[in-house]
C-alpha atoms as a PDB file:
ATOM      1  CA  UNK A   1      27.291  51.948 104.566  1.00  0.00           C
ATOM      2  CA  UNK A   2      23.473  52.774 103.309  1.00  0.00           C
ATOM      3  CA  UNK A   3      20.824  52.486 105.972  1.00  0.00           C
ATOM      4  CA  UNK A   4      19.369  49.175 105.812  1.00  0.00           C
ATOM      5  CA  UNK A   5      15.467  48.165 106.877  1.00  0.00           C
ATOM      6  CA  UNK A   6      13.869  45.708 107.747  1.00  0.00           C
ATOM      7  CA  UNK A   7       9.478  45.579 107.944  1.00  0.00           C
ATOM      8  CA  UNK A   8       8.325  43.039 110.966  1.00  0.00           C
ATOM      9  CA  UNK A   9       4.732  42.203 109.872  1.00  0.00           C
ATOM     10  CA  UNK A  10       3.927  40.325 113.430  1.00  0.00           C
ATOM     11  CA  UNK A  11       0.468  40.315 114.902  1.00  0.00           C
ATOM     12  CA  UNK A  12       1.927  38.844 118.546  1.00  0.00           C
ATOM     13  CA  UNK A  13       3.710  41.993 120.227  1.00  0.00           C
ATOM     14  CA  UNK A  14       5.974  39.675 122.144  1.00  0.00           C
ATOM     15  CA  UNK A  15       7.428  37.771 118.779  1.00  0.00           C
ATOM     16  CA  UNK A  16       7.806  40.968 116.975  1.00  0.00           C
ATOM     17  CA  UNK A  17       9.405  43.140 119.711  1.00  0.00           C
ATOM     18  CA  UNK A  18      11.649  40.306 119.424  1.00  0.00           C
ATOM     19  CA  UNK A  19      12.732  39.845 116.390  1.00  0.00           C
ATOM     20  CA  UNK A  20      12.653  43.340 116.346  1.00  0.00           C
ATOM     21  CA  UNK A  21      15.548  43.314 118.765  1.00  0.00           C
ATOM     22  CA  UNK A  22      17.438  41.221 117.586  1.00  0.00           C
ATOM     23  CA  UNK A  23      17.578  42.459 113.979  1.00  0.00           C
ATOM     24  CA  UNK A  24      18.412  46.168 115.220  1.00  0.00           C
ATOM     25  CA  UNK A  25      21.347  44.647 117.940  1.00  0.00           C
ATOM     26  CA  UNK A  26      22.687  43.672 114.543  1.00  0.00           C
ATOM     27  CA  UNK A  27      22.208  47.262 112.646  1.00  0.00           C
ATOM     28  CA  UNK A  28      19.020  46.973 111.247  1.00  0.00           C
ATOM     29  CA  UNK A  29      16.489  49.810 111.036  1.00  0.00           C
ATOM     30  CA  UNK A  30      13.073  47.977 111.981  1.00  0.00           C
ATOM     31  CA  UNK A  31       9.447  49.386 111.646  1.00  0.00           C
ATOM     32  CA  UNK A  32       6.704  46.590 113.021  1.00  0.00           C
ATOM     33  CA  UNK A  33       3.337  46.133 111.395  1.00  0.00           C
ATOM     34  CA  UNK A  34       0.764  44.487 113.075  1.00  0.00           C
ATOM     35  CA  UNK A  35      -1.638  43.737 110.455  1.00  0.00           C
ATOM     36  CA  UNK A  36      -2.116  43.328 106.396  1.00  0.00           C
ATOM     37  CA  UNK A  37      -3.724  46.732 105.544  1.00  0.00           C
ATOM     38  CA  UNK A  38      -0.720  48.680 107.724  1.00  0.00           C
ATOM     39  CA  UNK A  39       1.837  46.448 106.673  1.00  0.00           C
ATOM     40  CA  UNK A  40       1.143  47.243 102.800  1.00  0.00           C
ATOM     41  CA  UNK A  41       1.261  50.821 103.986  1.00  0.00           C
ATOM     42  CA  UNK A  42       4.451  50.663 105.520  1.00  0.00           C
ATOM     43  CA  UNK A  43       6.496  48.868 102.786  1.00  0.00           C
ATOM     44  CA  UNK A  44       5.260  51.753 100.536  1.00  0.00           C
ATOM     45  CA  UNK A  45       6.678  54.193 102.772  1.00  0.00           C
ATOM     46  CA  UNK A  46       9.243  52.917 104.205  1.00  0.00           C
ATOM     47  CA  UNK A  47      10.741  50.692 100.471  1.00  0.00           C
ATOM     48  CA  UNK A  48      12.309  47.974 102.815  1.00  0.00           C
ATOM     49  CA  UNK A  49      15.170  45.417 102.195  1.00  0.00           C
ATOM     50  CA  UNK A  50      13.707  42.642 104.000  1.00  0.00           C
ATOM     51  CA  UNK A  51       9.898  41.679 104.661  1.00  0.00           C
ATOM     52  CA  UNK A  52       9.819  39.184 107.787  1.00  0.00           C
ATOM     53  CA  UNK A  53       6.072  38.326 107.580  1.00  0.00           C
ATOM     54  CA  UNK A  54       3.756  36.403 109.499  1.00  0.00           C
ATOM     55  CA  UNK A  55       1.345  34.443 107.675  1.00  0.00           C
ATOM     56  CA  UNK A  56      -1.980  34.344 110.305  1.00  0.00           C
ATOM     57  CA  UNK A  57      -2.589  38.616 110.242  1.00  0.00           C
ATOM     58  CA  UNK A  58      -5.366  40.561 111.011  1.00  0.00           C
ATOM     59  CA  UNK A  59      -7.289  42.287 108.209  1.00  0.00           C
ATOM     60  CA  UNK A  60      -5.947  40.195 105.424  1.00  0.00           C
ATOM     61  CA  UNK A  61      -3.740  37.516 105.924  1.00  0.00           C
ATOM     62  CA  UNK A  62       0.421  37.412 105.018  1.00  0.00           C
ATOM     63  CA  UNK A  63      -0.202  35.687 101.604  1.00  0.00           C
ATOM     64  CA  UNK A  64      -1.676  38.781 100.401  1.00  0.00           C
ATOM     65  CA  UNK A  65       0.829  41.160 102.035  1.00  0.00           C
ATOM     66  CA  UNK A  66       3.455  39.572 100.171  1.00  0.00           C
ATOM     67  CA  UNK A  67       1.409  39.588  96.533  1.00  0.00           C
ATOM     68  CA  UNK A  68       1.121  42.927  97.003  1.00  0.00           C
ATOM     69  CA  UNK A  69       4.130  43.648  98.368  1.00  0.00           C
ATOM     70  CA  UNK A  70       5.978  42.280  95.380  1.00  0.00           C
ATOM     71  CA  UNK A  71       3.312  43.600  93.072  1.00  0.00           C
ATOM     72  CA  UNK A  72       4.848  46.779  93.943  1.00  0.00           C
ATOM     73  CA  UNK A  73       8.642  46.401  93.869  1.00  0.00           C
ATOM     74  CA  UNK A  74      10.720  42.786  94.473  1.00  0.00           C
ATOM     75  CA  UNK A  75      11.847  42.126  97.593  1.00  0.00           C
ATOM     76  CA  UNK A  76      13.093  39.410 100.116  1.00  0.00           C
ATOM     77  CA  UNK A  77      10.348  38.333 102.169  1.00  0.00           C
ATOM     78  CA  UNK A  78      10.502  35.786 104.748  1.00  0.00           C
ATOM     79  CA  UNK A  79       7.630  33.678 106.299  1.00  0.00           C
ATOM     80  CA  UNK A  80       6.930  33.755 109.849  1.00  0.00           C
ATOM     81  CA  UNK A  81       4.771  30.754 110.211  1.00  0.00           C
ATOM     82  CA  UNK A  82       2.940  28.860 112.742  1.00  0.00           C
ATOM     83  CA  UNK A  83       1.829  26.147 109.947  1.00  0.00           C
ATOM     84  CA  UNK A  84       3.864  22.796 109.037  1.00  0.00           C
ATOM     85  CA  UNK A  85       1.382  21.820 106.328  1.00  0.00           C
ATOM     86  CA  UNK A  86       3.760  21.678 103.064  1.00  0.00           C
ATOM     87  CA  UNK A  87       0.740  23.289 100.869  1.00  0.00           C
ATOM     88  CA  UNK A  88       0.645  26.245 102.848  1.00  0.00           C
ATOM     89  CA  UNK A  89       4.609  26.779 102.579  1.00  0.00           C
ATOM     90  CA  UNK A  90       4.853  26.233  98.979  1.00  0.00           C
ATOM     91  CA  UNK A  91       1.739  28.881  98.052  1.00  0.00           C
ATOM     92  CA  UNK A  92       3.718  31.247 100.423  1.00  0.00           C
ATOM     93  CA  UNK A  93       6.829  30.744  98.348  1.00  0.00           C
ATOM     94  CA  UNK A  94       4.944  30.779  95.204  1.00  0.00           C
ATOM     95  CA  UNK A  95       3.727  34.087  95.984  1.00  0.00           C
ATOM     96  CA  UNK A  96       6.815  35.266  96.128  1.00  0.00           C
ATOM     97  CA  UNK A  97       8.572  34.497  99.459  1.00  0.00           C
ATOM     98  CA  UNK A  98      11.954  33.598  99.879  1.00  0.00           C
ATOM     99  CA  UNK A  99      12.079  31.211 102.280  1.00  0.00           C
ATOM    100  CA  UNK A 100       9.840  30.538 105.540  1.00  0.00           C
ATOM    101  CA  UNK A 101      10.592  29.867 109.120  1.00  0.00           C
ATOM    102  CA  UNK A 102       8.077  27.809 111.672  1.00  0.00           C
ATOM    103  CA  UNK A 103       7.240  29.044 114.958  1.00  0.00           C
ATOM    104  CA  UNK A 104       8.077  28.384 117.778  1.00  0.00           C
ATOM    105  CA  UNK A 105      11.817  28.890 116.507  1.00  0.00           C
ATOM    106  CA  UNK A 106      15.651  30.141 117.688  1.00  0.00           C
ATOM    107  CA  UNK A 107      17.903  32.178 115.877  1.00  0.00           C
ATOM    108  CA  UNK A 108      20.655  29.801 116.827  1.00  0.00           C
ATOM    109  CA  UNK A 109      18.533  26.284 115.523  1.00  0.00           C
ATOM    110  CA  UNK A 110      18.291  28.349 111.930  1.00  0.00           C
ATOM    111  CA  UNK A 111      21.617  28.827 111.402  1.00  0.00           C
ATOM    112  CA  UNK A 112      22.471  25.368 112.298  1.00  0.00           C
ATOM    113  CA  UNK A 113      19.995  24.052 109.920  1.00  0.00           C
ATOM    114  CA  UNK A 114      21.497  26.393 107.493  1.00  0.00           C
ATOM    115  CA  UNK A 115      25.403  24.978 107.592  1.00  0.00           C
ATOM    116  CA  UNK A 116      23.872  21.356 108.052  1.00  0.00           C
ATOM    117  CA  UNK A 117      22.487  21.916 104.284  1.00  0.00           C
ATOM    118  CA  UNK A 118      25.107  23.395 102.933  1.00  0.00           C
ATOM    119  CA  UNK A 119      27.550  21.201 103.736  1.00  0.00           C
ATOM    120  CA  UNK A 120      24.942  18.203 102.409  1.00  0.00           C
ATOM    121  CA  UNK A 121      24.623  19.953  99.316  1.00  0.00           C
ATOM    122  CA  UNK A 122      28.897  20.400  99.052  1.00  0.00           C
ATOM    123  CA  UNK A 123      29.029  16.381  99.853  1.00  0.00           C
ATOM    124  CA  UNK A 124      26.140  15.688  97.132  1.00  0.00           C
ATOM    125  CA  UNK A 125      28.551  17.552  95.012  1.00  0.00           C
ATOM    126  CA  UNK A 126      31.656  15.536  95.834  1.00  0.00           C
ATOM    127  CA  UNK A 127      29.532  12.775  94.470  1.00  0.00           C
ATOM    128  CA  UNK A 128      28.484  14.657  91.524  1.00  0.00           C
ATOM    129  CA  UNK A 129      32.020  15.556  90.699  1.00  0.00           C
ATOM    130  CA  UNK A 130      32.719  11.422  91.557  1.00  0.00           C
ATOM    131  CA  UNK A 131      29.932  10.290  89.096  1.00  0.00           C
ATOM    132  CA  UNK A 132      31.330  12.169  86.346  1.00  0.00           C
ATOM    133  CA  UNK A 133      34.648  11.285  86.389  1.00  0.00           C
ATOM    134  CA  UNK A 134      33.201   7.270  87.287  1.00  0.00           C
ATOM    135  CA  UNK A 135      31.356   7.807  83.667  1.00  0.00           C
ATOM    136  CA  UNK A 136      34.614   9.464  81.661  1.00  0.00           C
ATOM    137  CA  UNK A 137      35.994   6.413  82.760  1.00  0.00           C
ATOM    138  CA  UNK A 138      33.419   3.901  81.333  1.00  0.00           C
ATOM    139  CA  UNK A 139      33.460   6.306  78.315  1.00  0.00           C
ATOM    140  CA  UNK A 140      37.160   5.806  77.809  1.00  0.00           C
ATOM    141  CA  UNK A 141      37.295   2.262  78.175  1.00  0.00           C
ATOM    142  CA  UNK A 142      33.832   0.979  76.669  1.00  0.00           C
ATOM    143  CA  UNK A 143      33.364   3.987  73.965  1.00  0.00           C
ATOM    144  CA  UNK A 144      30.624   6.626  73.921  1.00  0.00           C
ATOM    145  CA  UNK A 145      26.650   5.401  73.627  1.00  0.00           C
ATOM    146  CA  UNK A 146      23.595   7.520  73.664  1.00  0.00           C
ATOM    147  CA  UNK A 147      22.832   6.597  77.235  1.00  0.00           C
ATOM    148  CA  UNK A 148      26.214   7.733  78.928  1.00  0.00           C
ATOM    149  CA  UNK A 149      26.023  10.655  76.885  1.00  0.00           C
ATOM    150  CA  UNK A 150      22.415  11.689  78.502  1.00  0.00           C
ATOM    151  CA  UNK A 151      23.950  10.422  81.955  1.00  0.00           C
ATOM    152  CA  UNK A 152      26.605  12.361  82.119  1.00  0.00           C
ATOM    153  CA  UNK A 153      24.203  15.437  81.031  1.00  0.00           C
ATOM    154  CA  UNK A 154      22.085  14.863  83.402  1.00  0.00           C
ATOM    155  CA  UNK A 155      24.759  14.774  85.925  1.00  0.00           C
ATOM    156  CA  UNK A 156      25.778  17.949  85.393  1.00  0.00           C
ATOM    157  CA  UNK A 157      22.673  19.704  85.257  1.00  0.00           C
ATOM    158  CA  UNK A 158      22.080  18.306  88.956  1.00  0.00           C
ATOM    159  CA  UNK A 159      25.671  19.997  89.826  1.00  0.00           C
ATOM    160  CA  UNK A 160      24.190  23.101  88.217  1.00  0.00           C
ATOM    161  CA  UNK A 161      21.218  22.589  90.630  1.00  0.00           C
ATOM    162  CA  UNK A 162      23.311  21.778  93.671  1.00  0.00           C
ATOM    163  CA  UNK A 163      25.498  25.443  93.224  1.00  0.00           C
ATOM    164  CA  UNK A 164      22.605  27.214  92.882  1.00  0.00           C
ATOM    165  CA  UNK A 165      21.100  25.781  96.356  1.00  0.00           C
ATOM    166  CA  UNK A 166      24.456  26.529  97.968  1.00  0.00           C
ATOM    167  CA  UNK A 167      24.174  30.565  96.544  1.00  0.00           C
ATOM    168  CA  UNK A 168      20.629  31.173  97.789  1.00  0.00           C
ATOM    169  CA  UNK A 169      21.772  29.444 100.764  1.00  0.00           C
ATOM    170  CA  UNK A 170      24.665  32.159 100.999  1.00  0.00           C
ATOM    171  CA  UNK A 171      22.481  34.973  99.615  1.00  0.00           C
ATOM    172  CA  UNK A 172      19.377  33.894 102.026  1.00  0.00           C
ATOM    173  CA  UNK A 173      17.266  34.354  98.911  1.00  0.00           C
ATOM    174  CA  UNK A 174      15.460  31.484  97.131  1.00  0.00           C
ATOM    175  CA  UNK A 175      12.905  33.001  95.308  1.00  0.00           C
ATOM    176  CA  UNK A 176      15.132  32.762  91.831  1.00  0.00           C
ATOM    177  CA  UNK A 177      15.783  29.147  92.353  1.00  0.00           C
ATOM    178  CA  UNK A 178      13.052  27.345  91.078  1.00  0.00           C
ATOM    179  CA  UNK A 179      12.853  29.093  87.674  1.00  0.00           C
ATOM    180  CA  UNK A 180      16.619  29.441  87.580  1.00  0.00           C
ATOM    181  CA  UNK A 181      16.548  25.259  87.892  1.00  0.00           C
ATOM    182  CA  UNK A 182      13.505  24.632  85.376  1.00  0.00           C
ATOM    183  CA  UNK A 183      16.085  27.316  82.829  1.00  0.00           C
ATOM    184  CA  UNK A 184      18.811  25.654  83.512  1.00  0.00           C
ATOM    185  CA  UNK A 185      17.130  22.331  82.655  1.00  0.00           C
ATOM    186  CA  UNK A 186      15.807  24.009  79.619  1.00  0.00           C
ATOM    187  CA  UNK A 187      19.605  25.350  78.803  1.00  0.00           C
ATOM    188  CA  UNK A 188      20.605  21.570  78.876  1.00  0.00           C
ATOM    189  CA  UNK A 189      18.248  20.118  76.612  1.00  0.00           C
ATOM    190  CA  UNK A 190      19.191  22.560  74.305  1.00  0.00           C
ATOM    191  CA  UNK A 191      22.735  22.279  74.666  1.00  0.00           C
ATOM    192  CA  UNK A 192      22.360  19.096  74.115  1.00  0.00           C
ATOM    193  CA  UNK A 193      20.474  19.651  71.201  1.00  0.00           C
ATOM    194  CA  UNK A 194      23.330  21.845  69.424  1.00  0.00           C
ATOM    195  CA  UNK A 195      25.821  19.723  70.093  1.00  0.00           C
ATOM    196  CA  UNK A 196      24.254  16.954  67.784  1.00  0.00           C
ATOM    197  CA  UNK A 197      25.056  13.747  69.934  1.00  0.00           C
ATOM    198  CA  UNK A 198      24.819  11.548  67.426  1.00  0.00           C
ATOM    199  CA  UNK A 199      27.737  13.060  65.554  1.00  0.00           C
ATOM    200  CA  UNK A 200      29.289  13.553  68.665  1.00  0.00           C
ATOM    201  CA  UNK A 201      29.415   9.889  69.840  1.00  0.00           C
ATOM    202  CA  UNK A 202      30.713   8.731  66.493  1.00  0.00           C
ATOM    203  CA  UNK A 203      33.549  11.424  66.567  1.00  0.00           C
ATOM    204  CA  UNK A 204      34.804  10.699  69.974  1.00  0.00           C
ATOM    205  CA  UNK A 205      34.682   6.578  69.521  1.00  0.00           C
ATOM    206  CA  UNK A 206      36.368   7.310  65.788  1.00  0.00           C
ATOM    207  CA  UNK A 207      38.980   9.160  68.318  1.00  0.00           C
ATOM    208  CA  UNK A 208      38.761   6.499  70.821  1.00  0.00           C
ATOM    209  CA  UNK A 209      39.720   3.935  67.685  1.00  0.00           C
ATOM    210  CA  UNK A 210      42.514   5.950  66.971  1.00  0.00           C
ATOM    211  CA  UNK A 211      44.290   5.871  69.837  1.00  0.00           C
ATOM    212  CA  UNK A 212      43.489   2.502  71.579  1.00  0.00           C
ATOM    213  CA  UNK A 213      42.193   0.323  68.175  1.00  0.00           C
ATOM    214  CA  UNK A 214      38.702  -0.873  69.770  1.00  0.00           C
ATOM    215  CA  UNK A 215      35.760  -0.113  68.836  1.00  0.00           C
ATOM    216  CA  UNK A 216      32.015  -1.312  68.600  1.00  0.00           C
ATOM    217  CA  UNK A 217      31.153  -1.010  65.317  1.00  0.00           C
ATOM    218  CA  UNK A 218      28.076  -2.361  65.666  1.00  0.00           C
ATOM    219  CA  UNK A 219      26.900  -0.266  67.961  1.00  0.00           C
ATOM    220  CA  UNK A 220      27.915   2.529  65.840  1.00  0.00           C
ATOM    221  CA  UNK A 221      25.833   1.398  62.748  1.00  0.00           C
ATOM    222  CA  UNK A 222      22.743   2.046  64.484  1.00  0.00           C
ATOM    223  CA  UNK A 223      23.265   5.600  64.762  1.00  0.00           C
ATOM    224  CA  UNK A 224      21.716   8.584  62.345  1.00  0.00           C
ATOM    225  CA  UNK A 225      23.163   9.992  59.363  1.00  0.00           C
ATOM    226  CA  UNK A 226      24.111  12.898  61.366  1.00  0.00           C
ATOM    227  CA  UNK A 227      27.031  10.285  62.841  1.00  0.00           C
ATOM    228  CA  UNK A 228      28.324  10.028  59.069  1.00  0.00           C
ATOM    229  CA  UNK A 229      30.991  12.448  58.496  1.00  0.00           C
ATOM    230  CA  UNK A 230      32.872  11.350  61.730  1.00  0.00           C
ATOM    231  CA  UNK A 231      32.477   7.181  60.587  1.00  0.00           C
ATOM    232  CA  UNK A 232      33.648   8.378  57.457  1.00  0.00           C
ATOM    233  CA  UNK A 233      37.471   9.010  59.113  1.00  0.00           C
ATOM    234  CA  UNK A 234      37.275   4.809  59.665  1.00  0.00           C
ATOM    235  CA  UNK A 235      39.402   2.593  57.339  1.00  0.00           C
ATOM    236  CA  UNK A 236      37.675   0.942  54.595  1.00  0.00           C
ATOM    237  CA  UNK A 237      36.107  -2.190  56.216  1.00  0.00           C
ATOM    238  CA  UNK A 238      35.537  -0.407  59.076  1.00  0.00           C
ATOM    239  CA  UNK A 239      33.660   1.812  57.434  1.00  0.00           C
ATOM    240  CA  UNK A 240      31.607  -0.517  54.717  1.00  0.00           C
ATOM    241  CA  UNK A 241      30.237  -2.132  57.683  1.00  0.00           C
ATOM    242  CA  UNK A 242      29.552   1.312  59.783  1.00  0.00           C
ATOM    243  CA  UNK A 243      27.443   2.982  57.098  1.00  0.00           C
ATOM    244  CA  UNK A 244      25.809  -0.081  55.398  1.00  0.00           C
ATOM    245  CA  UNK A 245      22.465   0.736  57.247  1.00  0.00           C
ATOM    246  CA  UNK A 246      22.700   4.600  56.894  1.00  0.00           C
ATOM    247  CA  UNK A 247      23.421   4.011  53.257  1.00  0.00           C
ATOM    248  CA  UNK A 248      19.836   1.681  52.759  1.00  0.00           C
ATOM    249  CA  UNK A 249      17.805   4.007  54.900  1.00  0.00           C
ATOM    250  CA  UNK A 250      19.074   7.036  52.166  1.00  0.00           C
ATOM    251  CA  UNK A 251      18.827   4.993  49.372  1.00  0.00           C
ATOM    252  CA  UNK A 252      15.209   4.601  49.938  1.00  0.00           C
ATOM    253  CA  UNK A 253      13.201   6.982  48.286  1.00  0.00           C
ATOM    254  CA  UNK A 254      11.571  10.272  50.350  1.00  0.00           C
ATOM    255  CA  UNK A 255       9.806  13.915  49.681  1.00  0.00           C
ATOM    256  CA  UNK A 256      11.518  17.099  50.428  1.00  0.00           C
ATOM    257  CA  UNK A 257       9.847  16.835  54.308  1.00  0.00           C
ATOM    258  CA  UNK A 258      12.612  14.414  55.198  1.00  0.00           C
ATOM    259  CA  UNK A 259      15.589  16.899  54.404  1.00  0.00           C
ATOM    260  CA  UNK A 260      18.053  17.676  57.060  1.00  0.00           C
ATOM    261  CA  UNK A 261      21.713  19.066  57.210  1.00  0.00           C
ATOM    262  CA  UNK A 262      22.272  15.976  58.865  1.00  0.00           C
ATOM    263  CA  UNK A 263      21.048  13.655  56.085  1.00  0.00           C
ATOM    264  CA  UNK A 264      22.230  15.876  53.127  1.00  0.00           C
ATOM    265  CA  UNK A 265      25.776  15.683  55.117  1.00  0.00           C
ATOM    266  CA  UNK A 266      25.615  11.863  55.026  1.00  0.00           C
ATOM    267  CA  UNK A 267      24.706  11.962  51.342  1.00  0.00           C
ATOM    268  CA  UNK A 268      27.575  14.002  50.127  1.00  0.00           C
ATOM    269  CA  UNK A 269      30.153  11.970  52.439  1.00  0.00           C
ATOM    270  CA  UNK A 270      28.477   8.583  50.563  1.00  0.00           C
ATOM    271  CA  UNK A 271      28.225   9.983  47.646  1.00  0.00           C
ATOM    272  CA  UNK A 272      27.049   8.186  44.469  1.00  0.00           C
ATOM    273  CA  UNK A 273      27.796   4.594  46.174  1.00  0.00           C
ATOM    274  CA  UNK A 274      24.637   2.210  45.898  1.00  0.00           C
ATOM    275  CA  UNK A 275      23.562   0.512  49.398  1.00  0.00           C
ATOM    276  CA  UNK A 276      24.975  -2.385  48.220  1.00  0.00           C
ATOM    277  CA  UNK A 277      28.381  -1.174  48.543  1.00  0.00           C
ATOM    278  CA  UNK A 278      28.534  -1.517  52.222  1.00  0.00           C
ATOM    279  CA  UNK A 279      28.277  -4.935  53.454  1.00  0.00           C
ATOM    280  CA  UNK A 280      28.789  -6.322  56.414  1.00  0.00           C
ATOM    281  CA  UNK A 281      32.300  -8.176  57.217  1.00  0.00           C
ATOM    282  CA  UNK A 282      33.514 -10.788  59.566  1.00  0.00           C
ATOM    283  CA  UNK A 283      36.023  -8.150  60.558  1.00  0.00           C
ATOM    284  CA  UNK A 284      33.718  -5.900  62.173  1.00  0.00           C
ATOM    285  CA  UNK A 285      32.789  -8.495  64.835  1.00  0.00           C
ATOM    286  CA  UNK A 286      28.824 -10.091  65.168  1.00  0.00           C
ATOM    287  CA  UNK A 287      25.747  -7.711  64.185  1.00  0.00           C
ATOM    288  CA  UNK A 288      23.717  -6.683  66.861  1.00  0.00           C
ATOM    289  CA  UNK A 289      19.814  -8.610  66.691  1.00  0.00           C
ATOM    290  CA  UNK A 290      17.054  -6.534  66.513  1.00  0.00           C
ATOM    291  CA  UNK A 291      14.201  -8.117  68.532  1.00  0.00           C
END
């Protein structure tokens, strides 16, 4: 197994001899620094795996010990603090720690704190996983809407969320996680994006009417064009009454700007029909009221 070392950057002998002793009765290599300018020094020489850092230092505080640190090469650093104030932690971590740890503390405490949120973040997703199947249910029996759609999204994004707490949690690194959660989110809204809900909601309650027989067509009338090829698979008077308001909004006049696959899609399922062809039957159920 490669060597592995660990820099103590502790200004109070006692804490760092310590640590120190604790980390090498587990197979560490330790070197201690005692203030900013040495500790800089030291992590150049010395290219450690883990920075334990204290924040109050001599010479230049542990803020700047960890910019330049990871200026340098990335590395796990974590905070030895004596501060509770939540400003302080969160520049430390936005500096580049990984995590932080408030003194007075015990190794023992940490670890405790550490299975107490991982199991809280397993439980949140037992709920997560209990959410989504809640909503696949409400999907199935009430049809797909725009709303459930973005639910259920959402939902999984904060699963996505929850795993990657419980892997820094297991890899003792956290530095990743807030841009890995702000990507992720970004991931989603695209994904969401390509998959062209609109066209998507029509399709599965056109699926949904297939199997079962029920469906809200007038719900389904107020969606884009983009839901037109999939309301197209409806029978006729199903359909007259499903397209009647994406046929008026195409049949009204409009420059080049307002082109989209999704529109010229609709246009070629409708094809030469006038508006008019599409009016609304008793056997579609009431129209919904726009206030």
């Amino acid at each position: 197994m490669s060597e592995r070392r660990v820099l103590v950057v502790e200004d109070e002998r006692t804490i760092a001899d310590s640590v120190a002793a604790r980390l090498r009765a587990e197979g560490f290599t330790v070197r201690i620094a005692a203030d900013g300018p040495s500790a800089v020094e030291i992590a150049g020489q010395m290219r450690p795996d883990l920075v334990v850092l204290d924040v109050m230092l001599p010479g230049f505080d542990g803020l700047e010990v960890c910019r330049r640190i990871q200026a340098e090469r990335p590395v796990p650093v974590l905070m030895l603090t004596a501060r509770d104030d939540e400003t302080d932690l969160l520049v430390g971590l936005a500096v580049g720690a990984d995590d932080y740890l408030t003194k007075p503390f015990s190794m023992r405490d940490r670890l405790l704190v550490r299975v107490l949120l991982g199991g809280l973040a397993a439980l949140c997703l037992v709920i997560v996983a209990s959410a989504l199947f809640r909503m696949h249910t409400y999907e199935e029996a009430y049809g797909f809407t725009r709303l459930r759609l973005l639910v259920s999204a959402c939902v999984l994004w904060l699963g996505s969320v929850l795993v990657m707490v419980l892997v820094a949690g297991v890899r003792l690194r956290a530095g990743w996680l807030p841009q890995a959660a702000v990507g992720s989110g970004v991931a989603a809204l695209v994904g969401l994006a390509l998959l062209d809900p609109d066209h998507f909601i029509a399709d599965r309650n056109v699926h949904r009417y297939e199997q079962t027989g029920r469906i809200d067509v007038a719900y389904l009338a107020e969606l884009s064009a983009d839901a037109v090829p999939a309301l197209d698979r409806l029978p006729a008077t199903l359909r007259t009454c499903a397209l009647g308001d994406v046929a008026r909004d195409l049949g009204q006049e409009s420059d080049w700007r307002a082109w989209n696959l999704g529109t010229d899609r609709a246009r070629h399922a409708l094809g030469d029909h006038p508006d008019t062809s599409y009016p609304w039957s008793e056997a579609c159920g009431p129209r919904r009221t726009a206030w």
